[in-house]
Protein backbone atom coordinates (compact mmCIF):
# COMPACT_ATOMS: atom_id res chain seq x y z
CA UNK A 1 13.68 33.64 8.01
CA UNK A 2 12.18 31.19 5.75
CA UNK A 3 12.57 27.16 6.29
CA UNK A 4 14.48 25.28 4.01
CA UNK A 5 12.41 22.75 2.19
CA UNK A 6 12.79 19.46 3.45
CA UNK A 7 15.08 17.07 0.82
CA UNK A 8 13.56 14.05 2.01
CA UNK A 9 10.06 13.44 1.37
CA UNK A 10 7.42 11.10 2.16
CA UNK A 11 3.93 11.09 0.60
CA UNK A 12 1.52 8.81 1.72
CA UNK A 13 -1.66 8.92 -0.44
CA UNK A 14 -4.96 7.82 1.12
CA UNK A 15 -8.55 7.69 0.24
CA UNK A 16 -11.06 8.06 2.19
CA UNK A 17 -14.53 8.99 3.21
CA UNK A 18 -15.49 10.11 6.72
CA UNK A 19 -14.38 13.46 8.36
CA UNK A 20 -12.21 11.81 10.88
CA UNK A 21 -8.82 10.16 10.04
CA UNK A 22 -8.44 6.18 10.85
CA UNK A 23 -6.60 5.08 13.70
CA UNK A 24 -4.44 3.19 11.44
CA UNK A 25 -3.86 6.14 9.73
CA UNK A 26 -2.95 7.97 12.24
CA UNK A 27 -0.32 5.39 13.81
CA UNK A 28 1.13 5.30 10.42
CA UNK A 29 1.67 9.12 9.94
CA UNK A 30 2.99 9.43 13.23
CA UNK A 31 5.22 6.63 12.59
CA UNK A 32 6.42 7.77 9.11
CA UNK A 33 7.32 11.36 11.15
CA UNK A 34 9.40 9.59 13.73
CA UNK A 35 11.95 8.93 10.13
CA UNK A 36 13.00 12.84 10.20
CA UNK A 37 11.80 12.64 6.89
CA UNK A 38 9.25 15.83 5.96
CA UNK A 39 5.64 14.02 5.86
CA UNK A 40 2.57 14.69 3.63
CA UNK A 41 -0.54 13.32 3.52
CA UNK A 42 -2.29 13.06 -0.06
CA UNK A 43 -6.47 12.59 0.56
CA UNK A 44 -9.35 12.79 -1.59
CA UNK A 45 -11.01 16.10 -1.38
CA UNK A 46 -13.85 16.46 1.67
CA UNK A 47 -14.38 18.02 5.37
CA UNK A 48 -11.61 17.03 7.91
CA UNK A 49 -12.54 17.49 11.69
CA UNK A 50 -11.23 19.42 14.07
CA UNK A 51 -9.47 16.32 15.82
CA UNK A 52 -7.85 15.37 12.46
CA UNK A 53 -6.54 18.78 11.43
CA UNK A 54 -5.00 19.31 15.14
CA UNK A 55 -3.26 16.00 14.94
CA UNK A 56 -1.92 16.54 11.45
CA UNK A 57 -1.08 19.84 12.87
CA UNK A 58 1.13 18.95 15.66
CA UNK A 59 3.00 16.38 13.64
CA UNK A 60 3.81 19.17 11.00
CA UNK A 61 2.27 16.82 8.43
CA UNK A 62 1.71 18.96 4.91
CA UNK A 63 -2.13 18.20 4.22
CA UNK A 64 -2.36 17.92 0.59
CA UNK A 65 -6.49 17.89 -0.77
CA UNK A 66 -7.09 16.14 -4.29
CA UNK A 67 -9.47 15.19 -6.75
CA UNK A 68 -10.34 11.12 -6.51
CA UNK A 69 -9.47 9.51 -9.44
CA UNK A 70 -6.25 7.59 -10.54
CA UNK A 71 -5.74 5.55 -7.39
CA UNK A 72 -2.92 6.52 -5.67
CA UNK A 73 -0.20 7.09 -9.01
CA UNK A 74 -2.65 9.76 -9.52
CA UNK A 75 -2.17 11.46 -6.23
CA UNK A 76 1.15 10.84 -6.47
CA UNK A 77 1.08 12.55 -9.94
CA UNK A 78 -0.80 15.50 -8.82
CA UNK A 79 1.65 16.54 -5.78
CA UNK A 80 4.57 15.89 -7.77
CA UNK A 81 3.16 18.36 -10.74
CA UNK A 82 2.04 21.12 -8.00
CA UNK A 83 5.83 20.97 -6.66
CA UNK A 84 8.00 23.26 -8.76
CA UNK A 85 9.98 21.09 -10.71
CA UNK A 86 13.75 22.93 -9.34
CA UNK A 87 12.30 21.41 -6.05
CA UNK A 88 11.45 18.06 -6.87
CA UNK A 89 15.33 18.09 -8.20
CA UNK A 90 16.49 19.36 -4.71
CA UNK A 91 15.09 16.00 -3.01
CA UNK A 92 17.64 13.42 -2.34
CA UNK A 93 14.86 10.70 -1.10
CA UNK A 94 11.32 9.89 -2.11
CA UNK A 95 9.09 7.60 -0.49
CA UNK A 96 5.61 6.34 -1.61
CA UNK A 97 3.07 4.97 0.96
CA UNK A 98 -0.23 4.29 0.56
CA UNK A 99 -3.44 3.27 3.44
CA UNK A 100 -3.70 0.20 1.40
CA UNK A 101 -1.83 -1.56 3.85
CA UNK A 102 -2.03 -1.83 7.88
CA UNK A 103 1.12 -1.03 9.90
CA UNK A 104 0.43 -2.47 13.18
CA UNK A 105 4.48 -2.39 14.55
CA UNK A 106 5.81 0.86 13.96
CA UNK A 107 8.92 -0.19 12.13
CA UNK A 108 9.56 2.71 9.75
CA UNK A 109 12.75 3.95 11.37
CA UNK A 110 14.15 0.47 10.60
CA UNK A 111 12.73 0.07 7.13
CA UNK A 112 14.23 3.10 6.04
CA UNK A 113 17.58 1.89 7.80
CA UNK A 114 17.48 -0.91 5.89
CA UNK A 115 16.48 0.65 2.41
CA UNK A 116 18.94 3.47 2.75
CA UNK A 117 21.68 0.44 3.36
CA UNK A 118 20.43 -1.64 0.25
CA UNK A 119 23.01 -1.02 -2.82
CA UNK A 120 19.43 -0.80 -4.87
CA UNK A 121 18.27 2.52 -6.54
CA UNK A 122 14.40 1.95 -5.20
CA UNK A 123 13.48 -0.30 -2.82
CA UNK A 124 10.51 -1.66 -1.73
CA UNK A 125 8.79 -3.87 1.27
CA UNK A 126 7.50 -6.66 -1.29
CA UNK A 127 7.98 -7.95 -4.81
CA UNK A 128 5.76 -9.47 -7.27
CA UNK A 129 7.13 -11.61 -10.46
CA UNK A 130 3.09 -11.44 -12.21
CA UNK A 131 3.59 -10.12 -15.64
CA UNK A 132 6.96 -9.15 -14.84
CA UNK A 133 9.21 -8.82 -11.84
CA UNK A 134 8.08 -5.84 -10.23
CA UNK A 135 8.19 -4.12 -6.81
CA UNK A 136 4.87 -3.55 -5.31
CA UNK A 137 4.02 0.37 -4.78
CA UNK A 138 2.53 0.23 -1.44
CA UNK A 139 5.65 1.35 -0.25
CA UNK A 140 8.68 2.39 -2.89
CA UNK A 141 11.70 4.23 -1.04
CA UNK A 142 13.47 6.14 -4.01
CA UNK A 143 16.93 7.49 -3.76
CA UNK A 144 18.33 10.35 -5.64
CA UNK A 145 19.21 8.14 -9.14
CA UNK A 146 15.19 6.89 -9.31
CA UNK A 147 13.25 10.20 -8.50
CA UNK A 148 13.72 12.38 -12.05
CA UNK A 149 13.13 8.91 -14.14
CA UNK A 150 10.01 8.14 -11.85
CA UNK A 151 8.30 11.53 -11.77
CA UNK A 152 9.05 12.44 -15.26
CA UNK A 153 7.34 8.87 -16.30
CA UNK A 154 4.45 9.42 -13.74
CA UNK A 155 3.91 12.78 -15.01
CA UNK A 156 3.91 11.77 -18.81
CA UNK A 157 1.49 8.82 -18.48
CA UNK A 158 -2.07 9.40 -19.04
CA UNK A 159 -4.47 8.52 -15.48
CA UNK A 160 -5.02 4.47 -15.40
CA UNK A 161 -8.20 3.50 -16.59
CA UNK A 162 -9.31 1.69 -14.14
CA UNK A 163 -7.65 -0.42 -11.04
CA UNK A 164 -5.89 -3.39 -12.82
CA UNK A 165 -5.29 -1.10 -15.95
CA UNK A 166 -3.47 1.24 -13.07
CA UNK A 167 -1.24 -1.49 -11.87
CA UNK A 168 -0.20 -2.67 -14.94
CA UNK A 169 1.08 0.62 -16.48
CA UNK A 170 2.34 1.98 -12.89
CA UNK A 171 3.36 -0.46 -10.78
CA UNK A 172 4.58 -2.73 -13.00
CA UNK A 173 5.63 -0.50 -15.74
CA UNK A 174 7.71 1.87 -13.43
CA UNK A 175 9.29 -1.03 -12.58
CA UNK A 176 10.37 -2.14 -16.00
CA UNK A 177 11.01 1.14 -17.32
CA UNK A 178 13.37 2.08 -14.05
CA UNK A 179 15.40 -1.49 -15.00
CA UNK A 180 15.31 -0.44 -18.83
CA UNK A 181 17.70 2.72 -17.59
CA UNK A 182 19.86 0.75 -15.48
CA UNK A 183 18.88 1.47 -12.25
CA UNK A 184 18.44 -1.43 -9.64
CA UNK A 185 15.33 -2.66 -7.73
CA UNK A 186 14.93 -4.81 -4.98
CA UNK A 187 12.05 -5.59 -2.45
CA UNK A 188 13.33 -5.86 1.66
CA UNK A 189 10.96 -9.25 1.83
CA UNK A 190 11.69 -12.09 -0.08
CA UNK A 191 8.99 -14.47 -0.17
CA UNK A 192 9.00 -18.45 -1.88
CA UNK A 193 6.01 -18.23 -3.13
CA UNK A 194 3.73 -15.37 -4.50
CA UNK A 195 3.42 -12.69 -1.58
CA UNK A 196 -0.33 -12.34 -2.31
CA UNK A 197 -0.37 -15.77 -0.98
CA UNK A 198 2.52 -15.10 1.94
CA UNK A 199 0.67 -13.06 4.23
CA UNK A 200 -0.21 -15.52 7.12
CA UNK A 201 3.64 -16.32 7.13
CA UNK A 202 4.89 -13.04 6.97
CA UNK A 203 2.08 -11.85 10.12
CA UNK A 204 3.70 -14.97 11.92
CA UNK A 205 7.28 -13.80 11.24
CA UNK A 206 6.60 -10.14 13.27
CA UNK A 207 6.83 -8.40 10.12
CA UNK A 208 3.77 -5.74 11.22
CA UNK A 209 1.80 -5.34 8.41
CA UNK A 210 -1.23 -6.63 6.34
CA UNK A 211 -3.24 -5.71 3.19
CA UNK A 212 -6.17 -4.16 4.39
CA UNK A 213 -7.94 -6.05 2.02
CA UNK A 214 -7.34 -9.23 3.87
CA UNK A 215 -8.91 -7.75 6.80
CA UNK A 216 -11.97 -6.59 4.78
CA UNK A 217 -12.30 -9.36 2.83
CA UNK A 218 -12.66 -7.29 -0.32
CA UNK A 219 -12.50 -10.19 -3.23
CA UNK A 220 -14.14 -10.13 -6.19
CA UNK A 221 -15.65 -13.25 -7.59
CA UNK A 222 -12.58 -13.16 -9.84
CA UNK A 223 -9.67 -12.64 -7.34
CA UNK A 224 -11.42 -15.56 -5.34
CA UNK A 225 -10.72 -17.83 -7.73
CA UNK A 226 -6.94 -16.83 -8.20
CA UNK A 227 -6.64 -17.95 -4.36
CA UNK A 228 -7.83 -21.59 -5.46
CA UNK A 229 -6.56 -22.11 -8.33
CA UNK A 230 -2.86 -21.85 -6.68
CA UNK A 231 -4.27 -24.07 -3.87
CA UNK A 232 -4.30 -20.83 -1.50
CA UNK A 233 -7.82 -20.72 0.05
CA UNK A 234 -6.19 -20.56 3.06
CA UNK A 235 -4.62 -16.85 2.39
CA UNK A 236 -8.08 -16.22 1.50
CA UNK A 237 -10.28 -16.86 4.07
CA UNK A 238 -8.12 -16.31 7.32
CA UNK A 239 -9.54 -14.32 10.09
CA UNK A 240 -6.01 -12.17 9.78
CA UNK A 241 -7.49 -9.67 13.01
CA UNK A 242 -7.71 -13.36 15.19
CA UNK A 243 -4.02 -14.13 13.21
CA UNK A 244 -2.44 -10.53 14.40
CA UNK A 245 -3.86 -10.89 17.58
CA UNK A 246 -2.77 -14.51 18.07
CA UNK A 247 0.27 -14.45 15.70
CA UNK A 248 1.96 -10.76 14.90
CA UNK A 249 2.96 -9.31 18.30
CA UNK A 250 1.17 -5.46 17.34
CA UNK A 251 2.49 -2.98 19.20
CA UNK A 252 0.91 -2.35 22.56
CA UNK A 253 0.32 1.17 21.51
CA UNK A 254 -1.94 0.05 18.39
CA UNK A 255 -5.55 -0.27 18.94
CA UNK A 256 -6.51 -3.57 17.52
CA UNK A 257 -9.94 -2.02 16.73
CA UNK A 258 -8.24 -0.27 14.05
CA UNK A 259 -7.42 -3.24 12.33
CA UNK A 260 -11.34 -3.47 11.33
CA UNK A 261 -11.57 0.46 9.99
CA UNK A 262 -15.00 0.81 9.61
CA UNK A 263 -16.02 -2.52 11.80
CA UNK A 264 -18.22 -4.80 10.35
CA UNK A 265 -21.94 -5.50 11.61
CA UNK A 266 -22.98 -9.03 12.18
CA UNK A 267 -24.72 -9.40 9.17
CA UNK A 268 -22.33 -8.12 6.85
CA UNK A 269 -19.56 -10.94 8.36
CA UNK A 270 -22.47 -13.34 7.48
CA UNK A 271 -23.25 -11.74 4.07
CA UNK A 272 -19.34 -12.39 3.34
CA UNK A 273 -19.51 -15.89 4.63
CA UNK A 274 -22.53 -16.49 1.82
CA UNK A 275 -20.64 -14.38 -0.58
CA UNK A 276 -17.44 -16.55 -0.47
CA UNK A 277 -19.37 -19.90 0.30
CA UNK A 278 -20.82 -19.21 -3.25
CA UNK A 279 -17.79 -18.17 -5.05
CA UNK A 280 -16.48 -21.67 -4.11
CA UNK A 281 -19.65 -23.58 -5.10
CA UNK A 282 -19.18 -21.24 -8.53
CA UNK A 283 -15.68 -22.60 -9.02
CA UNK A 284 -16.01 -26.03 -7.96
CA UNK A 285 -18.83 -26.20 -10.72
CA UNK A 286 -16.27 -24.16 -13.32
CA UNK A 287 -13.66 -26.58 -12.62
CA UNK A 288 -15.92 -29.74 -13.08
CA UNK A 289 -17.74 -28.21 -16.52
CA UNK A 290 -13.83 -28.02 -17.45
CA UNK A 291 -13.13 -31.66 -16.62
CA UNK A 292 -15.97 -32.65 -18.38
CA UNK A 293 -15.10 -30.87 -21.07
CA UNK A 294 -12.00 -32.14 -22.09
């Protein structure tokens, strides 16, 4: 007898590079099965252990192998054009996830509780107003009314150029095109200020997750200066593992290790301390050339 498909899907896109899954991955996955909902995990195309395939194996996670390009709207788009298109109109839920962020509670039972319980047609963890209001696509729990608008838009939009060219046709372009057909949006954190800048706060209010980017320290020269410019340096330059640790209550069951997926050497925590101590010097000097200037 053949198994009915499941209706409620989850899809959590994630690139990466070594043979061996993450342990953050891992606690996410197994976390994101504990919903009922049927799992699958979207990668970039490469060799998967032994360990990685057994685990994915007894969690009856769908492994789903993909070319790397388009960020994660592009894996996204390619599972949703491999899935027959009378399927994708069986599924009464959708949910995007992406590695981009750290779970380190296991709170997805709950988050989907609440979603499901929101009067909102998609609903996500956090909301940005940049450009527009928009909710951010780390995680984006569709119900029935959002799926056909979102895959049919997904699947008619060329690949994003690059990164930011990605997030502003995507993520905040789904959003406005989802409002333009009357469905409604609405983020499950509320924060007063941008969330980019929120994340200390929301790590001390036992929410159980962080950009990963925080923990890497992955700025760009650029992105640096958005930090000081709102008078956020602080955001920037936290040591968010020492904040979790101190701050965030992680489940006992989450190996803080993985917070710092690969872990840095010595020298590259010092390179990073040069790095930023120069973007600062670089936009202390911008910002008096400006004074002067006027």
């Amino acid at each position: 007898m053949t198994q009915k498909p499941s209706l409620r899907k989850v899809l959590y896109a994630s690139y990466q590079t070594g043979e061996s899954l993450p342990g953050y991955v891992r606690y996410a996955l197994e976390g994101l099965c504990q919903t009922g909902f049927s799992v699958v995990y979207l990668t970039n195309e490469r060799d998967l252990d032994a360990s990685s395939h057994a685990f994915l194996d007894s969690h009856h996670i769908e492994l789903f192998f993909t070319v790397n390009h388009g960020y994660d709207f592009g894996m996204w788009s390619r599972y949703i054009a491999y899935t027959a298109k009378f399927r994708r109109e069986e599924w009464e839920r959708l949910v995007l996830v992406n590695d981009s962020i750290v779970y380190y509670q296991n709170r997805f039972v709950k988050l989907f509780q609440t979603a499901e319980e929101m009067p909102a047609d998609v609903v996500s963890l956090t909301s940005n107003e940049e450009q527009a209001p928009h909710l951010q696509s780390f995680f984006l729990y569709l119900k029935s009314a959002a799926i056909t608008p979102f895959c049919e838009r997904l699947l008619s939009e060329p690949e994003g150029k690059n990164f930011y060219d990605t997030v502003n046709r995507f993520e905040v372009g789904s959003s406005v095109a989802l409002r333009e057909k009357g469905l409604k949006l609405d983020s499950i954190v509320h924060t007063p200020r941008p969330v980019l800048f929120s994340y200390p706060e929301l790590i001390e209010q036992k929410l159980g997750f962080v950009k990963r980017k925080f923990l890497q320290k992955r700025w760009t020269r650029g992105e640096a200066y958005f930090f000081w410019d709102h008078k956020a340096g602080n955001a920037l330059l936290l040591d968010y593992s020492r904040w979790i640790r101190e701050k965030g209550s992680p489940d006992r069951d989450f190996d803080l290790k993985w917070l710092c997926e690969p872990e840095q050497t010595l020298l590259q925590k010092l390179q990073d301390k040069i790095r930023f101590a120069y973007y600062k010097f670089r936009w202390k000097l911008s910002n008096a050339k400006a004074k002067m200037g006027k």
